[in-house]
PDB file of N, CA and C in Angstrom:
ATOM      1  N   UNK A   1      22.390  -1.533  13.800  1.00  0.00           N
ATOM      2  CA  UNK A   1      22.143  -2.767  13.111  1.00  0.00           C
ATOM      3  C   UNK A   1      22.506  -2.577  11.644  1.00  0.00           C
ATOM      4  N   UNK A   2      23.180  -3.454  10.941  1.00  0.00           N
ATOM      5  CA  UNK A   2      23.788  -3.270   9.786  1.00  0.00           C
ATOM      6  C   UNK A   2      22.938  -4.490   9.049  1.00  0.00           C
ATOM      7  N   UNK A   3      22.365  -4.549   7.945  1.00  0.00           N
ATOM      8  CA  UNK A   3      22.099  -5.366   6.902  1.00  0.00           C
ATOM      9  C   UNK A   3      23.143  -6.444   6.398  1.00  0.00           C
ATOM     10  N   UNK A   4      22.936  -7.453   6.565  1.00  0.00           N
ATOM     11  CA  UNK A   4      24.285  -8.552   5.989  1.00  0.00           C
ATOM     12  C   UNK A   4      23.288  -8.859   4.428  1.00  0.00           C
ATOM     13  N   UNK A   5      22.581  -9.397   4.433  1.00  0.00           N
ATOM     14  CA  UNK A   5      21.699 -10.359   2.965  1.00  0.00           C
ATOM     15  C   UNK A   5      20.318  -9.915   2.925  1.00  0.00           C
ATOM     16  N   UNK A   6      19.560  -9.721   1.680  1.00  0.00           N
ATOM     17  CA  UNK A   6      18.581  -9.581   1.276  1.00  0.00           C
ATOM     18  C   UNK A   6      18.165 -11.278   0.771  1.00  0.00           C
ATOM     19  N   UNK A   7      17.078 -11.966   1.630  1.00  0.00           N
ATOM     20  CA  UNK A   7      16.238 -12.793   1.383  1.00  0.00           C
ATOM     21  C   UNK A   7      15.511 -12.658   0.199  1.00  0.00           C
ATOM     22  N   UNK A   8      14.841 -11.898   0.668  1.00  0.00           N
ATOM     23  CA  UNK A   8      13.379 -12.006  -0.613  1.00  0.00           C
ATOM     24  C   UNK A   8      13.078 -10.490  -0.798  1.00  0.00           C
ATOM     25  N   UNK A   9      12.266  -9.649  -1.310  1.00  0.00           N
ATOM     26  CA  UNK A   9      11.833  -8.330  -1.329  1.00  0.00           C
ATOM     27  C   UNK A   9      11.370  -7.717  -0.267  1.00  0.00           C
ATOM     28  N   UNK A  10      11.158  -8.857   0.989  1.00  0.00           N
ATOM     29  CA  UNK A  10      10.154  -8.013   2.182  1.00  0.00           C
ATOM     30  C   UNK A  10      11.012  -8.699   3.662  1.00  0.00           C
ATOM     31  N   UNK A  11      12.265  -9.201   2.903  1.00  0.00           N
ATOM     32  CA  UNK A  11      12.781  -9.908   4.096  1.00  0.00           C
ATOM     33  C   UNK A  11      14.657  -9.728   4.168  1.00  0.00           C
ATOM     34  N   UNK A  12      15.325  -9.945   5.308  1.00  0.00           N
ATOM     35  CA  UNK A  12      16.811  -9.790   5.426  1.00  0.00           C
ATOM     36  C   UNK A  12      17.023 -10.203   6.518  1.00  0.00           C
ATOM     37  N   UNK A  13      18.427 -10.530   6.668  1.00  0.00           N
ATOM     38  CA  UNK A  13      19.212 -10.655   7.991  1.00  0.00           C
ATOM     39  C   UNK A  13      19.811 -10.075   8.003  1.00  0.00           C
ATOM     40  N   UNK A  14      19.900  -9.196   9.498  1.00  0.00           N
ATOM     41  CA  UNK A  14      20.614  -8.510   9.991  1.00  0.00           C
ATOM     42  C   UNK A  14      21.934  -8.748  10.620  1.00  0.00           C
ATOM     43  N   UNK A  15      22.604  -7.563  11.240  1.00  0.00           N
ATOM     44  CA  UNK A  15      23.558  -8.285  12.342  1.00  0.00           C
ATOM     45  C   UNK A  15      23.390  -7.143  13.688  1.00  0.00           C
ATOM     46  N   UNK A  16      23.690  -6.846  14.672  1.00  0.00           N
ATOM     47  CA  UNK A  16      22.970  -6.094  15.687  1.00  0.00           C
ATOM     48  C   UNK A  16      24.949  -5.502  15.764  1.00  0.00           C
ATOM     49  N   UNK A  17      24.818  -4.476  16.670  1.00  0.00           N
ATOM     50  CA  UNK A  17      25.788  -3.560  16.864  1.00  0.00           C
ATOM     51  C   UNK A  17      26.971  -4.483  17.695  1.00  0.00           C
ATOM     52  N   UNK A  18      26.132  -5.464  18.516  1.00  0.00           N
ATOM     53  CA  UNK A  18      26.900  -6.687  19.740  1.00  0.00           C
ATOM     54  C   UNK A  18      27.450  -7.951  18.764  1.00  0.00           C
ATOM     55  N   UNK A  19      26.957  -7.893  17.512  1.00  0.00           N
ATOM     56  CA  UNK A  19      27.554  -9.001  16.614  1.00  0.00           C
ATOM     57  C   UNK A  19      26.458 -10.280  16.483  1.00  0.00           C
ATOM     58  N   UNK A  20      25.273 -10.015  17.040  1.00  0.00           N
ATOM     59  CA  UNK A  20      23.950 -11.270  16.732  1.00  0.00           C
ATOM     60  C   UNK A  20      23.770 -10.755  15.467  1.00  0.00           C
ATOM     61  N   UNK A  21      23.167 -12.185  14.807  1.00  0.00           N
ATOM     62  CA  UNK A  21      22.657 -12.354  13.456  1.00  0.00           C
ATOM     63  C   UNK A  21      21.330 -12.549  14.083  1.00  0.00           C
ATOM     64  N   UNK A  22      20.286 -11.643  13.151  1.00  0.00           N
ATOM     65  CA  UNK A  22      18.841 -11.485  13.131  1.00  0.00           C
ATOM     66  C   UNK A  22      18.199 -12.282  11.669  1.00  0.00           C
ATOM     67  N   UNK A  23      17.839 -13.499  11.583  1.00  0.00           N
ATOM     68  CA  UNK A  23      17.196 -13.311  10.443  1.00  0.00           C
ATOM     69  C   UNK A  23      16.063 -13.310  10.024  1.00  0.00           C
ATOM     70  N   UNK A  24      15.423 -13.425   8.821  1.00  0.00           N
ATOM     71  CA  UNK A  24      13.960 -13.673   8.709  1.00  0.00           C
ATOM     72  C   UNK A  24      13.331 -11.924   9.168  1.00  0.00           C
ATOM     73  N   UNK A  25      14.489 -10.949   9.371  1.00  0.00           N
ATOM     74  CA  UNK A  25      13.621  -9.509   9.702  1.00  0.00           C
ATOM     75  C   UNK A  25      12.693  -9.234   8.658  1.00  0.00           C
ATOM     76  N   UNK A  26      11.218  -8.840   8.793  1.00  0.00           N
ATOM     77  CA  UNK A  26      10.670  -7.987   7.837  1.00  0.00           C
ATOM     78  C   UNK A  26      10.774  -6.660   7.736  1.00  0.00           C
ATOM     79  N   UNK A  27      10.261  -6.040   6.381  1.00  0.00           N
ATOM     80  CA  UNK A  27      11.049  -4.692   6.010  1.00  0.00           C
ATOM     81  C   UNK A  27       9.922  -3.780   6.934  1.00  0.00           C
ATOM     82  N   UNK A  28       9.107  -4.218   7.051  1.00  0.00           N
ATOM     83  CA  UNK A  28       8.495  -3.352   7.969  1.00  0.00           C
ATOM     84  C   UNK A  28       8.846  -3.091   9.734  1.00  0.00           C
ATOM     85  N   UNK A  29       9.946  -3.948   9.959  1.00  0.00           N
ATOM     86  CA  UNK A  29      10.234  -3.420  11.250  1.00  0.00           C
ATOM     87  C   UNK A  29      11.821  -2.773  10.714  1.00  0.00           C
ATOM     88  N   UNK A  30      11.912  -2.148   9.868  1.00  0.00           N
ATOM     89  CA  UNK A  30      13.164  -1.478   9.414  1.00  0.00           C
ATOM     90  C   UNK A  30      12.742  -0.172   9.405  1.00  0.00           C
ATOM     91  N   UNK A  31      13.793   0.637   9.666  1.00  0.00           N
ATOM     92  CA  UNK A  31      13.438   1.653   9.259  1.00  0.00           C
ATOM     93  C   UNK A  31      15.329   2.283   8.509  1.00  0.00           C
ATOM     94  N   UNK A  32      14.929   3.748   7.927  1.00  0.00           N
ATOM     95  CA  UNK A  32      16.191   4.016   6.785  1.00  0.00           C
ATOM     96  C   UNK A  32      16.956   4.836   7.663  1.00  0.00           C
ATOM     97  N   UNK A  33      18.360   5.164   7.505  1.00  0.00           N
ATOM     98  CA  UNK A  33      18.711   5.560   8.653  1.00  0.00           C
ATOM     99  C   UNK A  33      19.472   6.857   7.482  1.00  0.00           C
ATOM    100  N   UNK A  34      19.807   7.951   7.199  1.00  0.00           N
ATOM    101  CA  UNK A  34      19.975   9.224   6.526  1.00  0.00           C
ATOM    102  C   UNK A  34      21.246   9.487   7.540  1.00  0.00           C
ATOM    103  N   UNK A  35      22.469   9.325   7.057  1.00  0.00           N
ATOM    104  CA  UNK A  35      23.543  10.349   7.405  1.00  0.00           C
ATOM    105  C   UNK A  35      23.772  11.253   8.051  1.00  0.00           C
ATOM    106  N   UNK A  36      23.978  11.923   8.861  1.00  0.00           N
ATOM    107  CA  UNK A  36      23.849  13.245   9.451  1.00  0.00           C
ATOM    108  C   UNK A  36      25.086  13.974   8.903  1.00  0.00           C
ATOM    109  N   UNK A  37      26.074  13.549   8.361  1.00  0.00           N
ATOM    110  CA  UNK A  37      27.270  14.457   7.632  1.00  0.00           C
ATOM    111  C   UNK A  37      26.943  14.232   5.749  1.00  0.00           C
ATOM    112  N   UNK A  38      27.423  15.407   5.344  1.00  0.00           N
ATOM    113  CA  UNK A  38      26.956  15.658   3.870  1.00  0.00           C
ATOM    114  C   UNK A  38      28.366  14.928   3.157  1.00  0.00           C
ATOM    115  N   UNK A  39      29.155  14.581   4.106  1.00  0.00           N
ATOM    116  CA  UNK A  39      30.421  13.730   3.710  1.00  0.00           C
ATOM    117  C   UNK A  39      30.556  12.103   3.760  1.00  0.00           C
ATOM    118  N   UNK A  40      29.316  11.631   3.938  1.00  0.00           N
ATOM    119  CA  UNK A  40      28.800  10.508   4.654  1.00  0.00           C
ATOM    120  C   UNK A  40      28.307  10.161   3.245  1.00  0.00           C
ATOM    121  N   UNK A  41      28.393   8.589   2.184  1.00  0.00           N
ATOM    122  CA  UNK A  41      27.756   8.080   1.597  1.00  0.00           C
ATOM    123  C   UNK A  41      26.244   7.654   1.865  1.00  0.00           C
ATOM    124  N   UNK A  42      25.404   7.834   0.901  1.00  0.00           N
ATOM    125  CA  UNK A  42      23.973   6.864   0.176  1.00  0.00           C
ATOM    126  C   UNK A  42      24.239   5.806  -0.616  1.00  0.00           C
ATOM    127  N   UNK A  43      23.441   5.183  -0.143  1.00  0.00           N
ATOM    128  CA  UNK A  43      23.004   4.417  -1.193  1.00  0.00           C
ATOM    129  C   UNK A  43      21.607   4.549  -1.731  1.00  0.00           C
ATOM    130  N   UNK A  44      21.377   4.740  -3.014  1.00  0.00           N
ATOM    131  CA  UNK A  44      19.957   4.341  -3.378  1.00  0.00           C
ATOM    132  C   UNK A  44      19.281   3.309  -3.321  1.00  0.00           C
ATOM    133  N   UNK A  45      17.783   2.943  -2.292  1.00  0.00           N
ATOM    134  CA  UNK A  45      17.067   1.677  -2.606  1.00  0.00           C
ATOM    135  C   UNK A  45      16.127   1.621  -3.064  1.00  0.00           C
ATOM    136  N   UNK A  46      15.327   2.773  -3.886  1.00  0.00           N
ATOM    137  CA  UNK A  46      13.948   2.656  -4.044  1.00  0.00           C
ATOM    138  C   UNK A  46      13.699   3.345  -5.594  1.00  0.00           C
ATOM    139  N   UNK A  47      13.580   2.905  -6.456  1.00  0.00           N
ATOM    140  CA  UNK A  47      13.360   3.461  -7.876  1.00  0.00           C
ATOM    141  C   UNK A  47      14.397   3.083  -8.924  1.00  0.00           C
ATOM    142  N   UNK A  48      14.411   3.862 -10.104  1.00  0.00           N
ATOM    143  CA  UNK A  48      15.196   3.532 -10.949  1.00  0.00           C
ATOM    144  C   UNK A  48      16.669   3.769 -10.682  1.00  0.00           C
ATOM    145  N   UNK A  49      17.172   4.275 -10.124  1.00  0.00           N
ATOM    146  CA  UNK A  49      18.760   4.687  -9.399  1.00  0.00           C
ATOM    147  C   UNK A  49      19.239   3.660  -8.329  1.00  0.00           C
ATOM    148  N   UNK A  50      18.436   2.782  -8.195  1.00  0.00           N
ATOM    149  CA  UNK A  50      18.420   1.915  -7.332  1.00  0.00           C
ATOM    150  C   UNK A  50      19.743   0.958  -6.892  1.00  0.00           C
ATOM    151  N   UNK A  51      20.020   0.682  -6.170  1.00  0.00           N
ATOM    152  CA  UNK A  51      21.945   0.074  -6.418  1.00  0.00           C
ATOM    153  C   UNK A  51      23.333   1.298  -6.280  1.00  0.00           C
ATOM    154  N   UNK A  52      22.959   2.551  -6.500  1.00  0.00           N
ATOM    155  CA  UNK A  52      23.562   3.751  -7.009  1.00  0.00           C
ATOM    156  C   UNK A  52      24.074   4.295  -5.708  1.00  0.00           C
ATOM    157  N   UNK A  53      25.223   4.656  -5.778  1.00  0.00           N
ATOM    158  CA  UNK A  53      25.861   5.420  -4.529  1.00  0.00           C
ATOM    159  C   UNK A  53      25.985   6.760  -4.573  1.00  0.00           C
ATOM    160  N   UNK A  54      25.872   7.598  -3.629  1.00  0.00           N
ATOM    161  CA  UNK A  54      26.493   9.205  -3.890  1.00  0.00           C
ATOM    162  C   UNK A  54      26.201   9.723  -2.719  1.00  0.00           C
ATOM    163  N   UNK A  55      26.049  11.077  -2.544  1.00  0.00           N
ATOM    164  CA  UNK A  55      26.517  11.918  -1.315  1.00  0.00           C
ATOM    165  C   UNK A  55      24.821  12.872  -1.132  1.00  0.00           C
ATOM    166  N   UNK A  56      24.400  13.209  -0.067  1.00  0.00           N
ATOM    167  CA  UNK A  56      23.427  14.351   0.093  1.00  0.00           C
ATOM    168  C   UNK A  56      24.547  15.604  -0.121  1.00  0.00           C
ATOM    169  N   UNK A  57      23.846  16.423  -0.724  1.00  0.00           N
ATOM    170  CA  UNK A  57      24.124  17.962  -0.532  1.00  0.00           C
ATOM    171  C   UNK A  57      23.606  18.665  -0.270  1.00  0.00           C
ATOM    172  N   UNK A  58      22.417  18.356   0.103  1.00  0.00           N
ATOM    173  CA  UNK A  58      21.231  19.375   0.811  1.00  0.00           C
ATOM    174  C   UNK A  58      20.111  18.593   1.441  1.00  0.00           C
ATOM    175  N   UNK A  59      19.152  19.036   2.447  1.00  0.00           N
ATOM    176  CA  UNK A  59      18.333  18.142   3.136  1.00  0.00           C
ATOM    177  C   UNK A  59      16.867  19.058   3.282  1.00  0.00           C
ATOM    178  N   UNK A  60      15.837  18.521   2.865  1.00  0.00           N
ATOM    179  CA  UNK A  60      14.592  19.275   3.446  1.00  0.00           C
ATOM    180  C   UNK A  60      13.815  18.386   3.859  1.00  0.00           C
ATOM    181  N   UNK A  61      14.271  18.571   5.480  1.00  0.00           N
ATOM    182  CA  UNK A  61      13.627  18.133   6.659  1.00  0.00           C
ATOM    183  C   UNK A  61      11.636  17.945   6.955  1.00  0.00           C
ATOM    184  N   UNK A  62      11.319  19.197   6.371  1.00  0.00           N
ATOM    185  CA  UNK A  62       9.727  19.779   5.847  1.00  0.00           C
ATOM    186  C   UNK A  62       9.079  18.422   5.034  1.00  0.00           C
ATOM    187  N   UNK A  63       9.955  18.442   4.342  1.00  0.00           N
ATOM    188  CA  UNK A  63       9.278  17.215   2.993  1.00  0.00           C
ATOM    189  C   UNK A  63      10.198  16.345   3.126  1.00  0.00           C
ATOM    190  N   UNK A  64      11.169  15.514   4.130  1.00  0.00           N
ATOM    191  CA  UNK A  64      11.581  14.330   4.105  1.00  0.00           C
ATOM    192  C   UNK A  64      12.343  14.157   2.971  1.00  0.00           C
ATOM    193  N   UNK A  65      12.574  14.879   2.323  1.00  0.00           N
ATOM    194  CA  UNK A  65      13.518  15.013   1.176  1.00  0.00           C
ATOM    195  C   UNK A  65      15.091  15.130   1.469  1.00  0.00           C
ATOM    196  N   UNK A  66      15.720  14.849   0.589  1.00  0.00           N
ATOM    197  CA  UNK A  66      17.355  15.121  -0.127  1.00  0.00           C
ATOM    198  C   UNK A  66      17.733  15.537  -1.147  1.00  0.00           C
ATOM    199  N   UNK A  67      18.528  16.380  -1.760  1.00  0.00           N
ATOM    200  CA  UNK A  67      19.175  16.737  -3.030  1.00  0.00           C
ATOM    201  C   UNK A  67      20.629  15.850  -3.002  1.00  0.00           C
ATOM    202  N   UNK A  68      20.213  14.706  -3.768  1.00  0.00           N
ATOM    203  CA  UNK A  68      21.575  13.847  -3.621  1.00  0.00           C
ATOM    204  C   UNK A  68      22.345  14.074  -5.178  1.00  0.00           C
ATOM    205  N   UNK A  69      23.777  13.932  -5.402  1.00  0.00           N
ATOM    206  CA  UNK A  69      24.652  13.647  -6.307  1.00  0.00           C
ATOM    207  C   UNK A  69      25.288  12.413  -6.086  1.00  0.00           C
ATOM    208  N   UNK A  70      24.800  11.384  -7.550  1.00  0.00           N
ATOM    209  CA  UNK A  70      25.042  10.025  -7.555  1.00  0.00           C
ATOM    210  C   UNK A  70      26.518   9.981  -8.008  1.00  0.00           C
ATOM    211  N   UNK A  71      27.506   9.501  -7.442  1.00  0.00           N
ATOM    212  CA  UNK A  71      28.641   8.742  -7.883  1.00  0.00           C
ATOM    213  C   UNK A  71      28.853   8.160  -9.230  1.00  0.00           C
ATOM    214  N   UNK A  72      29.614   8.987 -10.217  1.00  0.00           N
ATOM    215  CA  UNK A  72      29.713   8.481 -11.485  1.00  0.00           C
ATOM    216  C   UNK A  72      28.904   8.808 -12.292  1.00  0.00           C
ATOM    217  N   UNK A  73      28.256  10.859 -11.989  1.00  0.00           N
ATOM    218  CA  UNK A  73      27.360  11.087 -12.453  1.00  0.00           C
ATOM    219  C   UNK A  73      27.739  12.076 -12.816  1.00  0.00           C
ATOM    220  N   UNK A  74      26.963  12.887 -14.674  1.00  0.00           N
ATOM    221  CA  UNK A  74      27.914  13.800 -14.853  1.00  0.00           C
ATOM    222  C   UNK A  74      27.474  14.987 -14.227  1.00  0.00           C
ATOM    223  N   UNK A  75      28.668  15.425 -14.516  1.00  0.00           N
ATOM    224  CA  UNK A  75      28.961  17.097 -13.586  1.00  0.00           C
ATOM    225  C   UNK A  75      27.534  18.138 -13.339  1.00  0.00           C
ATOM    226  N   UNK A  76      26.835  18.302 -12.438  1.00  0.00           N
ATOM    227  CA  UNK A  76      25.554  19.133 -12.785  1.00  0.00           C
ATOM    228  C   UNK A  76      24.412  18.223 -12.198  1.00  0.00           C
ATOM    229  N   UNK A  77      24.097  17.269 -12.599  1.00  0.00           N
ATOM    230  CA  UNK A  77      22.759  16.331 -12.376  1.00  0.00           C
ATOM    231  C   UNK A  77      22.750  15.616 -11.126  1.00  0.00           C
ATOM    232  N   UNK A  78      21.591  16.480 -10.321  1.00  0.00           N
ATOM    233  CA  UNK A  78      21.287  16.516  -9.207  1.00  0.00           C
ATOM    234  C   UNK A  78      19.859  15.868  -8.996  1.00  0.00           C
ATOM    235  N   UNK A  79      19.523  14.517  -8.204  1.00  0.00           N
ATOM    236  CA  UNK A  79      18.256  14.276  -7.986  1.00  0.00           C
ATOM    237  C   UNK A  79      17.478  14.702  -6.535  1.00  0.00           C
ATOM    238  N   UNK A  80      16.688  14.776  -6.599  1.00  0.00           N
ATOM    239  CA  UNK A  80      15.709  14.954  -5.189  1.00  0.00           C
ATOM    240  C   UNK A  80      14.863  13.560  -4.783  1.00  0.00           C
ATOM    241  N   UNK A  81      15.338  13.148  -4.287  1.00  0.00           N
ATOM    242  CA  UNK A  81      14.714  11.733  -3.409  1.00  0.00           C
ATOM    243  C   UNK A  81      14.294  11.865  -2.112  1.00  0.00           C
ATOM    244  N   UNK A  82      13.203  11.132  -1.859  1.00  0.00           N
ATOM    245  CA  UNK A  82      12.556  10.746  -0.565  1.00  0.00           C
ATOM    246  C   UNK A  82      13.444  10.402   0.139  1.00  0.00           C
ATOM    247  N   UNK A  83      13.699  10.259   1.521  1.00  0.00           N
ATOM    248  CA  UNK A  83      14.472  10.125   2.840  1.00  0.00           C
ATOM    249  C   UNK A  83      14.096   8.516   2.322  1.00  0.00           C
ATOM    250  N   UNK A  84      13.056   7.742   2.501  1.00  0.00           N
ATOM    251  CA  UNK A  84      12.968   6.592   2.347  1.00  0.00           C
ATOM    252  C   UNK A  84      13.356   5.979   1.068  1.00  0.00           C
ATOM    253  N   UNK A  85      13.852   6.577   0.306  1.00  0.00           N
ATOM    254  CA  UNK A  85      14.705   6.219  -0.951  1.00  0.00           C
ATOM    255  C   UNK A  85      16.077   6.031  -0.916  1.00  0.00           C
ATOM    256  N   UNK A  86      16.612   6.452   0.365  1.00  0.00           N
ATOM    257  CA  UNK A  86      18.360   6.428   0.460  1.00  0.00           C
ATOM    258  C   UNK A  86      18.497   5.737   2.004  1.00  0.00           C
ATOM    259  N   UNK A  87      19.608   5.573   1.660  1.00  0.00           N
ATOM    260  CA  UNK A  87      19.780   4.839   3.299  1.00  0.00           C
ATOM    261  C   UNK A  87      21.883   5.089   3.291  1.00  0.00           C
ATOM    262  N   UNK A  88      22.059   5.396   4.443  1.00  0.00           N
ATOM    263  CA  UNK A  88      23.306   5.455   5.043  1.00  0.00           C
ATOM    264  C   UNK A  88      24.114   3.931   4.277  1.00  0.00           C
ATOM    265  N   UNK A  89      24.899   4.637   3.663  1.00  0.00           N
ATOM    266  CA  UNK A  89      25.963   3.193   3.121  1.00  0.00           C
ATOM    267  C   UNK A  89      27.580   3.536   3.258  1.00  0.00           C
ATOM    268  N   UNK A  90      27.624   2.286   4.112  1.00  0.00           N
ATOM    269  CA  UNK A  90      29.465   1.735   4.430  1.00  0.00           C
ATOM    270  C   UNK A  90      30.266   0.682   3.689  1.00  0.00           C
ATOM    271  N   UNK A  91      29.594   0.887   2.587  1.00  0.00           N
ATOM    272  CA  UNK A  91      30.767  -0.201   1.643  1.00  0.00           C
ATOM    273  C   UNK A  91      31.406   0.888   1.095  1.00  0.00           C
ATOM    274  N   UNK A  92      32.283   0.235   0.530  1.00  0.00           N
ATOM    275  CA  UNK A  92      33.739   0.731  -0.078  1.00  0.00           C
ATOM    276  C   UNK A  92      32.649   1.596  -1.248  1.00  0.00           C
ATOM    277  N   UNK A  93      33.833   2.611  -1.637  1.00  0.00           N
ATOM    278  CA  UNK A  93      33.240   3.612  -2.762  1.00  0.00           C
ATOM    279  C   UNK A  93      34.468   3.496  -3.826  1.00  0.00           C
ATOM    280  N   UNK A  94      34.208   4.377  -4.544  1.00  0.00           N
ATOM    281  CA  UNK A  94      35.681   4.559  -5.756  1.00  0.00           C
ATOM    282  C   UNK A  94      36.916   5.005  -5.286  1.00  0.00           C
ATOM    283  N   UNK A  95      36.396   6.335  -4.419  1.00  0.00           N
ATOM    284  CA  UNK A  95      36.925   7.268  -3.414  1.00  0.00           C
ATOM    285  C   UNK A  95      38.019   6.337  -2.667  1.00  0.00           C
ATOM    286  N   UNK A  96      37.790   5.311  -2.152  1.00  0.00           N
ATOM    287  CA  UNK A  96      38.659   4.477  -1.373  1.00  0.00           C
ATOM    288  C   UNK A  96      39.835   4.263  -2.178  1.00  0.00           C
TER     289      UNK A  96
END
């Protein structure tokens, strides 16, 4: 299921893998879906980085954590975010 529009803060429409539009979903029947390749884009949704794209480079599974590098960030500066702070993203990057 892919995200098409953000409604309101606690609400979206979806679209399902078969091509139905879901709308009116609440964020509580969502859940974040984390990359399984370290070559695979984030997006940031939760804090001040929020909007921000970049890559995992490391994962701790233990603490639900990531060591992500944001896109357009300088050389070195590495954040650690919650699993529920990033989510798998397929829009276009710079890279493209």
């Amino acid at each position: 299921m892919v995200i098409e529009d953000v409604l309101s803060p606690d609400t979206c429409v979806c679209r399902t893998d078969e091509g139905r539009i879901l709308d009116d979903i609440q964020e509580a029947m969502l859940e974040t879906i984390i990359p399984r390749k370290d070559s695979d884009w984030i997006m940031v949704v939760l804090g001040e980085n929020a909007g921000r794209v970049g890559r995992i480079l490391r994962r701790d599974k233990d603490r639900s954590q990531a060591l992500v590098q944001l896109q357009r960030e300088e050389e070195g500066r590495l954040l650690t975010l919650d699993y529920d702070a990033v989510c798998h993203y397929v829009g276009g990057t710079e890279d493209d």
